[in-house]
PDB file of N, CA and C in Angstrom:
ATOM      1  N   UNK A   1       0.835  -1.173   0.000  1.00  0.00           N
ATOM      2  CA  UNK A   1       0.000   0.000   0.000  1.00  0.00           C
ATOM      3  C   UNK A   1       0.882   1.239   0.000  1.00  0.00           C
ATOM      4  N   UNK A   2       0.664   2.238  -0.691  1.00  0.00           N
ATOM      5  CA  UNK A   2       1.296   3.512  -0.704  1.00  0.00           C
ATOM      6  C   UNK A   2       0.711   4.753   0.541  1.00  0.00           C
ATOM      7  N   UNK A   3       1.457   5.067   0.840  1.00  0.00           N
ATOM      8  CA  UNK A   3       0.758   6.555   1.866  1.00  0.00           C
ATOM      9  C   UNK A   3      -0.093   6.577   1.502  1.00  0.00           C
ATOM     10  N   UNK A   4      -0.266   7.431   0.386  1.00  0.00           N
ATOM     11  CA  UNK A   4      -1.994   8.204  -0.311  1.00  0.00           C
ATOM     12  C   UNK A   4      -2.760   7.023   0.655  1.00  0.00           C
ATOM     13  N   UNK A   5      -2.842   6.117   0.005  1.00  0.00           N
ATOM     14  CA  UNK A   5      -4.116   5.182   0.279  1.00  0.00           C
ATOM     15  C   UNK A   5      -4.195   4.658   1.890  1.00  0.00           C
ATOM     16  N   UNK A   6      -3.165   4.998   2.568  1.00  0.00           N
ATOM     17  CA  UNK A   6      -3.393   4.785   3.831  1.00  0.00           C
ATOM     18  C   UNK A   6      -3.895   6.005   4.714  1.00  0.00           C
ATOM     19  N   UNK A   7      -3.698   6.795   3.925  1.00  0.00           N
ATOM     20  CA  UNK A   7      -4.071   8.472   4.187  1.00  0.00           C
ATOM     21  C   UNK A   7      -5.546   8.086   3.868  1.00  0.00           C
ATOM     22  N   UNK A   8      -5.896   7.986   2.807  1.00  0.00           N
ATOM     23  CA  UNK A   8      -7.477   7.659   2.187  1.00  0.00           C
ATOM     24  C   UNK A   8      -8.270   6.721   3.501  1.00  0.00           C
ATOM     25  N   UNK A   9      -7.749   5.721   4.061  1.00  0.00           N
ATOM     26  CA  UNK A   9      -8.302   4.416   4.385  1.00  0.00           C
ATOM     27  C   UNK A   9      -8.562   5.071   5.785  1.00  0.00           C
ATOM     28  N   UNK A  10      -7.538   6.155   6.382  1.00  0.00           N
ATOM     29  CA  UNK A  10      -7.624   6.845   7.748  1.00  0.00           C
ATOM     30  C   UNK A  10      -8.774   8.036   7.821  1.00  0.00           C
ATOM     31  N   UNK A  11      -8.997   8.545   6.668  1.00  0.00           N
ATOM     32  CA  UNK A  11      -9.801   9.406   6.661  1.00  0.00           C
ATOM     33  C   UNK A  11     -11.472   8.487   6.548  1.00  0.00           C
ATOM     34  N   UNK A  12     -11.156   7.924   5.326  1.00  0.00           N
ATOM     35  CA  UNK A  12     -12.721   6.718   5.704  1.00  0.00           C
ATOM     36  C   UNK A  12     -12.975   6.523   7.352  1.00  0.00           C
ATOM     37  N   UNK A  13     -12.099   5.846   7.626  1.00  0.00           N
ATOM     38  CA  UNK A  13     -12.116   5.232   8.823  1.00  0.00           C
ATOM     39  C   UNK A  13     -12.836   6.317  10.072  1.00  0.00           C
ATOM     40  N   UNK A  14     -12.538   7.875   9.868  1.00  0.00           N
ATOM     41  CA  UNK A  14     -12.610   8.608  10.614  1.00  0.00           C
ATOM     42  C   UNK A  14     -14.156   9.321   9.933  1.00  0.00           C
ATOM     43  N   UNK A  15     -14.414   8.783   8.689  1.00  0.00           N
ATOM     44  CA  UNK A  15     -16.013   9.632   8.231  1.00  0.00           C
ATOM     45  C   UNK A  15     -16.883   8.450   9.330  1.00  0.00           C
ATOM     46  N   UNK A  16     -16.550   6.823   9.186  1.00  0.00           N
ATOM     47  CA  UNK A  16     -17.318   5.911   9.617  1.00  0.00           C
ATOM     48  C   UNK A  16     -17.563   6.151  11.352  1.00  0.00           C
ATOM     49  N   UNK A  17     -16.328   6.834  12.142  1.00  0.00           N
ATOM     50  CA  UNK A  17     -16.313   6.469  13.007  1.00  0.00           C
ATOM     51  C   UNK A  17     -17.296   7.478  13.537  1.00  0.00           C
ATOM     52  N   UNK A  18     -17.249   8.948  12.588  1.00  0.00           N
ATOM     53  CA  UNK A  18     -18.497   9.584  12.757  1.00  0.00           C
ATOM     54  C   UNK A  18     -19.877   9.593  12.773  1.00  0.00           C
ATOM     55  N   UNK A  19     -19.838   8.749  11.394  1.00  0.00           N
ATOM     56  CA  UNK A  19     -21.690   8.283  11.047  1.00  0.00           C
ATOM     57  C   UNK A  19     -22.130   7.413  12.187  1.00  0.00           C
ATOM     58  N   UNK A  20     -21.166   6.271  12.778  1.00  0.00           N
ATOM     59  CA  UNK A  20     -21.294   5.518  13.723  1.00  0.00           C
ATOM     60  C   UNK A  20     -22.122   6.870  15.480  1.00  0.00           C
ATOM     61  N   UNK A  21     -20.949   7.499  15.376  1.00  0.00           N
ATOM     62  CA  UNK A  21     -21.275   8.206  16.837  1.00  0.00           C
ATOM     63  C   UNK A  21     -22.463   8.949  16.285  1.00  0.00           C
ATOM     64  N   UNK A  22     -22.937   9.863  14.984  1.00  0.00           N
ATOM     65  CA  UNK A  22     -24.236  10.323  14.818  1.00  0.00           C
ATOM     66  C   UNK A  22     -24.970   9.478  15.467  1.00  0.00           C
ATOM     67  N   UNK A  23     -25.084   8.081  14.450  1.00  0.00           N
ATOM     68  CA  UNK A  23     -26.350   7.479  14.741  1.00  0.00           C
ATOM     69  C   UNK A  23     -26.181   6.407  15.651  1.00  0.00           C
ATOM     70  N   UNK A  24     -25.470   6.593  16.643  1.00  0.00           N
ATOM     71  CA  UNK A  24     -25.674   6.251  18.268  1.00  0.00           C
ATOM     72  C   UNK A  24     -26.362   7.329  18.861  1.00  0.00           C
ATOM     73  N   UNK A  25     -26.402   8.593  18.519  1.00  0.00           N
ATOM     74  CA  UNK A  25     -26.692   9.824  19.279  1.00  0.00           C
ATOM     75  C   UNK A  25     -28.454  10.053  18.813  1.00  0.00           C
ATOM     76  N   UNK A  26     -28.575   9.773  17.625  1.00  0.00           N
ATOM     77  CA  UNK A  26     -29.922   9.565  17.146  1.00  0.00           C
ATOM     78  C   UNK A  26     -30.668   8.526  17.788  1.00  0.00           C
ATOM     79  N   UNK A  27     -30.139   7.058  17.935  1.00  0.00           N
ATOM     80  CA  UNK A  27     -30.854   6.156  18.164  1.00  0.00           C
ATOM     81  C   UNK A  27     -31.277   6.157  20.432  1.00  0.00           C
ATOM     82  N   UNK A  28     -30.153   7.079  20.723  1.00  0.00           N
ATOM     83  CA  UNK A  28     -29.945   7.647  22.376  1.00  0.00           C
ATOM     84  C   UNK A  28     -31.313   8.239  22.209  1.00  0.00           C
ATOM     85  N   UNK A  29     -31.157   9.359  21.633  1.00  0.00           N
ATOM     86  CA  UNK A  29     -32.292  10.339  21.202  1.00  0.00           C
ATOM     87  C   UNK A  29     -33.691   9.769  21.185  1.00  0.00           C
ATOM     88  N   UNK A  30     -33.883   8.757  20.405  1.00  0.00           N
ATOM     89  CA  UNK A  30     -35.275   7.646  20.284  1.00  0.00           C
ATOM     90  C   UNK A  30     -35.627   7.210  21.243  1.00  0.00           C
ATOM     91  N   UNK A  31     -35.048   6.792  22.096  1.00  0.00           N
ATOM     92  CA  UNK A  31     -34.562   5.911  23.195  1.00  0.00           C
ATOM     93  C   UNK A  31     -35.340   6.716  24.048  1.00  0.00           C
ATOM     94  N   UNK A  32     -34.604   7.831  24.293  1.00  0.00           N
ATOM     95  CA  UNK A  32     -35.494   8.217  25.963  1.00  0.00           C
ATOM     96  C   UNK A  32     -36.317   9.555  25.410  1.00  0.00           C
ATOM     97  N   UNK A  33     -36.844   9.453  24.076  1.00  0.00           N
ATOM     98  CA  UNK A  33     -38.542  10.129  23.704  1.00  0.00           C
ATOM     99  C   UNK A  33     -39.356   9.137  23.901  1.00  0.00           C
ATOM    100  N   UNK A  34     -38.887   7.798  23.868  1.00  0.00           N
ATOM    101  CA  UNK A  34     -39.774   6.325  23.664  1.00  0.00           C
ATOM    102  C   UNK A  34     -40.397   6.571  25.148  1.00  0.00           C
ATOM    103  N   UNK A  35     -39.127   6.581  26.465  1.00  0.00           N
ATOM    104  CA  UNK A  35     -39.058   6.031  27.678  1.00  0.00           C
ATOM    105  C   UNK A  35     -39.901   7.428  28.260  1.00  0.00           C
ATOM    106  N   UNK A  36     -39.802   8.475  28.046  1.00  0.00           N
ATOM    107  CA  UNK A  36     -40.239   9.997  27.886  1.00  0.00           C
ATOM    108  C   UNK A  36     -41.658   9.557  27.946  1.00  0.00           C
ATOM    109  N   UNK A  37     -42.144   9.308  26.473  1.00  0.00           N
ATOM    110  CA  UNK A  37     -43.424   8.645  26.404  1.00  0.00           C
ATOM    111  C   UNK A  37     -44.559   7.932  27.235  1.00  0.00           C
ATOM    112  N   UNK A  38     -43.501   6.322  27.722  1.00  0.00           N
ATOM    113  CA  UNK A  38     -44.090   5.662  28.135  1.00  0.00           C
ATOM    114  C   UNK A  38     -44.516   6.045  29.537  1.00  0.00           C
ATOM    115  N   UNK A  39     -43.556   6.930  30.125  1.00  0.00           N
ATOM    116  CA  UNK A  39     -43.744   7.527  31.231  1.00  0.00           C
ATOM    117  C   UNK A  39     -44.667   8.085  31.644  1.00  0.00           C
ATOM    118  N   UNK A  40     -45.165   9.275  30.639  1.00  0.00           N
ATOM    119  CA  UNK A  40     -46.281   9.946  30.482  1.00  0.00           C
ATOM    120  C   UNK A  40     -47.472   9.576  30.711  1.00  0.00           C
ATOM    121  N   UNK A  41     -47.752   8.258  29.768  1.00  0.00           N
ATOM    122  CA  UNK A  41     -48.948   7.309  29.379  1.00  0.00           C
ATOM    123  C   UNK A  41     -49.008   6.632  31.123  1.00  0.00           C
ATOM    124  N   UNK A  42     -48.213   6.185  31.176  1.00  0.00           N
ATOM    125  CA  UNK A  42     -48.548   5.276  33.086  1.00  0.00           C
ATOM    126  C   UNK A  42     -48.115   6.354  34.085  1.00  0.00           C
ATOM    127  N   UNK A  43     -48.135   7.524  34.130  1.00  0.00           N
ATOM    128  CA  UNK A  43     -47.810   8.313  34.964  1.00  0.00           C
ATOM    129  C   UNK A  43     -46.791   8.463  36.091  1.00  0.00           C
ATOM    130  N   UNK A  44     -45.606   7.734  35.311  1.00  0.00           N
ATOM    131  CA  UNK A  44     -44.573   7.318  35.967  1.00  0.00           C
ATOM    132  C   UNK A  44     -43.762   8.578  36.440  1.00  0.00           C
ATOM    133  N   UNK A  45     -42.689   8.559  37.054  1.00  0.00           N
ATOM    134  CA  UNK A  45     -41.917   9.819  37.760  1.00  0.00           C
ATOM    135  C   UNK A  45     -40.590   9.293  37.633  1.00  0.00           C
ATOM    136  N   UNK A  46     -39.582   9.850  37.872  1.00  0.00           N
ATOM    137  CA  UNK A  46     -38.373   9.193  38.131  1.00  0.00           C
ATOM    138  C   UNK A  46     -38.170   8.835  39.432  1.00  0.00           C
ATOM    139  N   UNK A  47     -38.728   9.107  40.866  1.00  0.00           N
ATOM    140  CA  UNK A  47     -39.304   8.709  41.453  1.00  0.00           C
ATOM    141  C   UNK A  47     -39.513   6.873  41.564  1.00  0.00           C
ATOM    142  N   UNK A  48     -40.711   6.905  40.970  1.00  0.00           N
ATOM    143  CA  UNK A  48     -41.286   5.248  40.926  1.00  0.00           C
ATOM    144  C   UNK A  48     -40.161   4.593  40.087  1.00  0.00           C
ATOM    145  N   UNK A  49     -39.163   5.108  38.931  1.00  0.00           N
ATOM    146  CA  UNK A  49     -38.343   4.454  38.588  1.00  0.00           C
ATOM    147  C   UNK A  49     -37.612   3.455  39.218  1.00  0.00           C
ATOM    148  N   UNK A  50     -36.683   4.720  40.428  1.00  0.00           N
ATOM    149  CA  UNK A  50     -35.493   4.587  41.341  1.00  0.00           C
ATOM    150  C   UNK A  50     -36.405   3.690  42.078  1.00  0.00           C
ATOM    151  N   UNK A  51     -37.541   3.997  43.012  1.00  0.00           N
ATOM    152  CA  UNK A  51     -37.948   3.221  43.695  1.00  0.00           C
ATOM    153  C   UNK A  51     -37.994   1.568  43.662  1.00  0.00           C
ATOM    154  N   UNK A  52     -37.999   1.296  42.877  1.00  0.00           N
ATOM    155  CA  UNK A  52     -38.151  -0.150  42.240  1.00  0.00           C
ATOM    156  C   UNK A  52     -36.746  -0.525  42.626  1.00  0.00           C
ATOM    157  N   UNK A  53     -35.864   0.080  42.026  1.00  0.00           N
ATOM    158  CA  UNK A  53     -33.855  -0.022  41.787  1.00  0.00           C
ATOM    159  C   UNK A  53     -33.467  -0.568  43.200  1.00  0.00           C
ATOM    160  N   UNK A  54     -33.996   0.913  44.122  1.00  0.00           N
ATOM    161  CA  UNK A  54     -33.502   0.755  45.570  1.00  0.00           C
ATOM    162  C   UNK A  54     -34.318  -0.293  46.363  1.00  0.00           C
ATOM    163  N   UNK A  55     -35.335  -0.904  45.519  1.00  0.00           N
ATOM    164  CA  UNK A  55     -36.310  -1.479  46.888  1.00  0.00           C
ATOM    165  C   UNK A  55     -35.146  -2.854  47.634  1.00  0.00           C
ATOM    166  N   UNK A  56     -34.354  -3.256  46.779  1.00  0.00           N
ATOM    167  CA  UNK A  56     -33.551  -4.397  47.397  1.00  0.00           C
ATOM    168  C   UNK A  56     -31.922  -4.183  47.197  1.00  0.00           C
ATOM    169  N   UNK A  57     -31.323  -3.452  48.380  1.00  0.00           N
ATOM    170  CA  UNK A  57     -30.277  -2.946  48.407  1.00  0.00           C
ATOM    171  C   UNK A  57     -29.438  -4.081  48.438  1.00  0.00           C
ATOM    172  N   UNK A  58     -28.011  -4.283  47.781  1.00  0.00           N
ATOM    173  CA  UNK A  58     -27.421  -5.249  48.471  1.00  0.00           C
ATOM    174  C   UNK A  58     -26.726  -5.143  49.829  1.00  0.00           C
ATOM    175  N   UNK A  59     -26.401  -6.137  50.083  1.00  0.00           N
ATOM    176  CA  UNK A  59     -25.634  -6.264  51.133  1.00  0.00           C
ATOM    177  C   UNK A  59     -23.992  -6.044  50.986  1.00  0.00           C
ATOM    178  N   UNK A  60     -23.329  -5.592  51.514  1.00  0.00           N
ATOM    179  CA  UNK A  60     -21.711  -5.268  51.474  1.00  0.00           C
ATOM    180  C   UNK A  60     -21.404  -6.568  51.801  1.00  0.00           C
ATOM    181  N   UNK A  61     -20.635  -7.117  51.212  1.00  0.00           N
ATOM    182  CA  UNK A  61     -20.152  -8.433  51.543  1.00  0.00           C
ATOM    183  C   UNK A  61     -18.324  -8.140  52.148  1.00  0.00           C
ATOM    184  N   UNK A  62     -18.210  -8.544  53.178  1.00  0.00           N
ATOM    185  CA  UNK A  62     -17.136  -8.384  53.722  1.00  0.00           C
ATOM    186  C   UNK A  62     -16.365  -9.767  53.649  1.00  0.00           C
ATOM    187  N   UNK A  63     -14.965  -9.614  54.354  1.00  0.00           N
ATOM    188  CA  UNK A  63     -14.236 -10.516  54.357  1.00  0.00           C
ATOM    189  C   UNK A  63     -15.306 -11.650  55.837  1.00  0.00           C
ATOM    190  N   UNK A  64     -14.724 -12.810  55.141  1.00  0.00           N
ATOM    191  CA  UNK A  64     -15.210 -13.701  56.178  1.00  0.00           C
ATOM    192  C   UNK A  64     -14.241 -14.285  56.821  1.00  0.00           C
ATOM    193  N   UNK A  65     -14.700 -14.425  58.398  1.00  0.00           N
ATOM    194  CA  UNK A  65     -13.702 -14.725  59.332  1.00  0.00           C
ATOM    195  C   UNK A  65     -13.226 -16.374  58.908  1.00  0.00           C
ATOM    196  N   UNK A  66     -12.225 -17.050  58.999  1.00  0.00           N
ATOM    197  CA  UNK A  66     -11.335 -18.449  59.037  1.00  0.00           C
ATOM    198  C   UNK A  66     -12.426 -19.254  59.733  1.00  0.00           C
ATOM    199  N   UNK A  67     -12.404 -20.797  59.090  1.00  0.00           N
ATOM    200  CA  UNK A  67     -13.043 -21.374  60.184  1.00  0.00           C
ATOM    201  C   UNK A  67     -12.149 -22.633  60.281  1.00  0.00           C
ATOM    202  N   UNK A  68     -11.518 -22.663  59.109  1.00  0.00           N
ATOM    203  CA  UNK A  68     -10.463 -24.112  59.155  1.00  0.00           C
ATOM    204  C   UNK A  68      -9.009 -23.246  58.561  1.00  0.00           C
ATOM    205  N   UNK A  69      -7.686 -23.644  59.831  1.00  0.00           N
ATOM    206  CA  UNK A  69      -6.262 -23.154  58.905  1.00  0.00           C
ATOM    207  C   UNK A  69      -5.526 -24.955  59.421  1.00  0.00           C
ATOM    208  N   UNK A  70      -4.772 -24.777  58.261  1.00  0.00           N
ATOM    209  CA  UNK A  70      -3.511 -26.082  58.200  1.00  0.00           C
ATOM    210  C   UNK A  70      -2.861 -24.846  58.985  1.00  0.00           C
ATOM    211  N   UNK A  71      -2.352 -25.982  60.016  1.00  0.00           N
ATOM    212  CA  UNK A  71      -1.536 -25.571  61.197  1.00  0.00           C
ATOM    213  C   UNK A  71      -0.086 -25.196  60.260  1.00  0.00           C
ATOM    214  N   UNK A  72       0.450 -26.179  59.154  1.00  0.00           N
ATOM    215  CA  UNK A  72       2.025 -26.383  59.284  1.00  0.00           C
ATOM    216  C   UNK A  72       1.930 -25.051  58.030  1.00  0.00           C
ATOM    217  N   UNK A  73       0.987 -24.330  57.276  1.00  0.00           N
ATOM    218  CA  UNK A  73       1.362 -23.933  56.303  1.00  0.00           C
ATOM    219  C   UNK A  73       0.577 -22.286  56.612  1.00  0.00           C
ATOM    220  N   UNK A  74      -0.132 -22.289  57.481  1.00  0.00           N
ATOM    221  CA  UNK A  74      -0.746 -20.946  58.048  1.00  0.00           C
ATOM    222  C   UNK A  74      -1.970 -20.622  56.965  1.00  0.00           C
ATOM    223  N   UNK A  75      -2.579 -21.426  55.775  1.00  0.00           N
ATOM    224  CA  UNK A  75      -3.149 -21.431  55.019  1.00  0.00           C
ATOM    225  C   UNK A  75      -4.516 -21.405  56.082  1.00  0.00           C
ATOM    226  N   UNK A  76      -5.988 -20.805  55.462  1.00  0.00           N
ATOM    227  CA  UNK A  76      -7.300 -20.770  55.846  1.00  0.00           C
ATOM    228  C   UNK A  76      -8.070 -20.625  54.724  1.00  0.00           C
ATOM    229  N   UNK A  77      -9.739 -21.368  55.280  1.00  0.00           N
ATOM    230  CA  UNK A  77     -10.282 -21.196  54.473  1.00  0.00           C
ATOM    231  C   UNK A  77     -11.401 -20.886  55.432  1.00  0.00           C
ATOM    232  N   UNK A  78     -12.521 -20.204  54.936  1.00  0.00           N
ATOM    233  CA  UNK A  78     -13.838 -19.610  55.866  1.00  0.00           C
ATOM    234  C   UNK A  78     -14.628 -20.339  55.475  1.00  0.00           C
ATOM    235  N   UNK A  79     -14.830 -21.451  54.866  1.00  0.00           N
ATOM    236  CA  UNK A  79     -16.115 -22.363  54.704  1.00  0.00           C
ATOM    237  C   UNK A  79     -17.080 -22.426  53.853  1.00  0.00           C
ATOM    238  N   UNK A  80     -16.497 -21.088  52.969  1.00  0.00           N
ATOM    239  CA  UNK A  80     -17.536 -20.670  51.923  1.00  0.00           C
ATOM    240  C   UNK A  80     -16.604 -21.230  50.447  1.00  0.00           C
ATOM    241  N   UNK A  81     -17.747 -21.579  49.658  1.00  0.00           N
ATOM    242  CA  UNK A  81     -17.294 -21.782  48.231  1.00  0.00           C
ATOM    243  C   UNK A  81     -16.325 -23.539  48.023  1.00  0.00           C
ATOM    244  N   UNK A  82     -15.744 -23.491  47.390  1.00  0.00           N
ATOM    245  CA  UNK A  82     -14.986 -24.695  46.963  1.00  0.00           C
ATOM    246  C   UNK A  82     -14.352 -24.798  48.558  1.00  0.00           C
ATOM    247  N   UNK A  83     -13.724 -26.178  48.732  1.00  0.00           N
ATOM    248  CA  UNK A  83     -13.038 -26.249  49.426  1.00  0.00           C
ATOM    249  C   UNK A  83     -11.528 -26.271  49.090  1.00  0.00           C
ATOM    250  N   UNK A  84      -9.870 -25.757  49.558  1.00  0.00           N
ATOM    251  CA  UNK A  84      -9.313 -25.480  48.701  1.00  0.00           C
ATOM    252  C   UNK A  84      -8.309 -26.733  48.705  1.00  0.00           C
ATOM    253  N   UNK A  85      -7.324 -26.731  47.715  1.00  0.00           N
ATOM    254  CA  UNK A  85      -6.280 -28.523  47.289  1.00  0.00           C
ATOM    255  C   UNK A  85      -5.816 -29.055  49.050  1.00  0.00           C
ATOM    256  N   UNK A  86      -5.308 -28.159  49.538  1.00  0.00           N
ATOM    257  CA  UNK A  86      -4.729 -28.598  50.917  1.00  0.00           C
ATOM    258  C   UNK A  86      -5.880 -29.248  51.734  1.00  0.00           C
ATOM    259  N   UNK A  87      -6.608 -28.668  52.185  1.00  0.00           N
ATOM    260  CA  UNK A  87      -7.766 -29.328  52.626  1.00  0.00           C
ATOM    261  C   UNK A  87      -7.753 -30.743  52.334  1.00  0.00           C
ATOM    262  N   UNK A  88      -8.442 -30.543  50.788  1.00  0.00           N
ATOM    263  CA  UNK A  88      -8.793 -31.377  49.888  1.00  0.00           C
ATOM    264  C   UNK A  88      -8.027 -33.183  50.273  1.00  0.00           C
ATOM    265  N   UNK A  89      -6.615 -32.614  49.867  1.00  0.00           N
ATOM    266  CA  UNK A  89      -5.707 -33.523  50.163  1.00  0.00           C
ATOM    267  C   UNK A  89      -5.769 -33.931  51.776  1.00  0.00           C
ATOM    268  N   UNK A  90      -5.634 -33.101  52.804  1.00  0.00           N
ATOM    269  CA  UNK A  90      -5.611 -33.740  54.048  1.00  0.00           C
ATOM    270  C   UNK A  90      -6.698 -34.496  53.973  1.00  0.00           C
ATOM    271  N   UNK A  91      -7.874 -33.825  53.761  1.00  0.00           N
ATOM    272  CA  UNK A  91      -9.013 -35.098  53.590  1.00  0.00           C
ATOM    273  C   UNK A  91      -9.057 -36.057  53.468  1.00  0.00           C
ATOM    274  N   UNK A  92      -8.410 -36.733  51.964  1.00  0.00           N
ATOM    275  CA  UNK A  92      -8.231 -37.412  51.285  1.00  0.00           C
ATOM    276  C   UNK A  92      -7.138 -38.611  51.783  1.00  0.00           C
ATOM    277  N   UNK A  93      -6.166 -37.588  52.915  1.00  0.00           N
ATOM    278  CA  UNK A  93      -5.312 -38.749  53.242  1.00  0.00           C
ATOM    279  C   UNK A  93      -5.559 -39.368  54.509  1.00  0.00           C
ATOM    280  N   UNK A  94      -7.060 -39.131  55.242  1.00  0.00           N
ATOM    281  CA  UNK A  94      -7.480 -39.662  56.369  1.00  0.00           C
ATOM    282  C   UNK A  94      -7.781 -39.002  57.133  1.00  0.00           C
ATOM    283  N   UNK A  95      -7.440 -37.415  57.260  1.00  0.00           N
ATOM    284  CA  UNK A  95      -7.622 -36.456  58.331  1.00  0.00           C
ATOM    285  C   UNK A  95      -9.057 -36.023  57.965  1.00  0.00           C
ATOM    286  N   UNK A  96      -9.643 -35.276  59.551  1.00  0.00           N
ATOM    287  CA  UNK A  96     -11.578 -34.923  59.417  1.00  0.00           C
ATOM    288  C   UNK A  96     -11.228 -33.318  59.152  1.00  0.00           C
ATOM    289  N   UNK A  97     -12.629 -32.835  58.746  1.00  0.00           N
ATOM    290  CA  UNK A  97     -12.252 -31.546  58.681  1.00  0.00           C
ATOM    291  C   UNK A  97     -12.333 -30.778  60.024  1.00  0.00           C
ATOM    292  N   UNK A  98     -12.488 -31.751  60.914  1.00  0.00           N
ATOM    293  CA  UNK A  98     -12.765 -31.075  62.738  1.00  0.00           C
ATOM    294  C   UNK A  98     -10.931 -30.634  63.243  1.00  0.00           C
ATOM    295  N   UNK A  99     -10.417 -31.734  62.249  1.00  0.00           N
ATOM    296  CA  UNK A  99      -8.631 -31.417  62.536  1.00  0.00           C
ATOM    297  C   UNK A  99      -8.267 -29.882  62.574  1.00  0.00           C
ATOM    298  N   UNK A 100      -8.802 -29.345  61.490  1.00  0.00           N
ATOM    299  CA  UNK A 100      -8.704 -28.159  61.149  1.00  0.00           C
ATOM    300  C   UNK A 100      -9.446 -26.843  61.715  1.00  0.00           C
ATOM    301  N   UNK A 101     -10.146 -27.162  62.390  1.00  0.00           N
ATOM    302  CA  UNK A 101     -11.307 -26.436  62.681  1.00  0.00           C
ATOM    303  C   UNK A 101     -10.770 -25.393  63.724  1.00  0.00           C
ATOM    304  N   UNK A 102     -10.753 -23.995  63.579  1.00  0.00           N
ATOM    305  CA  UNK A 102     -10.072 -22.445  64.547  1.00  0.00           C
ATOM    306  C   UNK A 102     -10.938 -22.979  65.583  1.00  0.00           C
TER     307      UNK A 102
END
C-alpha cells in the first residue's frame, strides 16, 4: 500500500467512526422520547423508577472470618465456596475436617 491510500483508508475510517457516533446519538435520542413517552402514558416519575432499583439494596459483603487453617502452612479457608487442594488432600489422606477447625 502507498501513503496516499493509507491516508485515504484513515480518513474513511474517521467519516465511519463519525456516522457511527451520529447514529448512536440519534438512536440515544429515540430511546429516551420512547421512555419519555411511556412515562407519560402510566404516569410514571423518576421517582417510581429509582424506587423499584432501591427497593432491594445489596448487602456489602465483607471478608469472612477463618473457620479451618492447616496448622504447618498458616493457610485458611472460611467455609464458603470450593473447598481449597490442601484441605482437599488432608481429607483425602485420612484427616476430618474437625482437625482443622479455629
Amino acid at each position: 500500500m502507498t501513503k496516499s491510500s493509507i491516508t485515504d483508508l484513515l480518513a474513511q475510517k474517521a467519516a465511519l467512526e463519525k456516522q457511527i457516533a451520529d447514529a448512536q446519538r440519534e438512536q440515544r435520542s429515540a430511546a429516551i422520547a420512547q421512555v419519555k413517552a411511556l412515562m407519560a402514558e402510566y404516569g410514571l416519575t423518576l421517582a417510581d423508577i429509582g424506587s423499584r432499583a432501591a427497593a432491594a439494596p445489596r448487602r456489602a459483603s465483607g471478608k469472612v472470618a477463618a473457620k479451618y487453617r492447616n496448622s504447618t502452612t498458616g493457610e485458611t479457608w472460611s467455609g464458603r465456596g470450593l473447598q481449597p487442594n490442601w484441605l482437599k488432600a488432608a481429607i483425602a489422606a485420612g484427616r476430618s475436617l474437625a482437625d482443622f477447625a479455629v
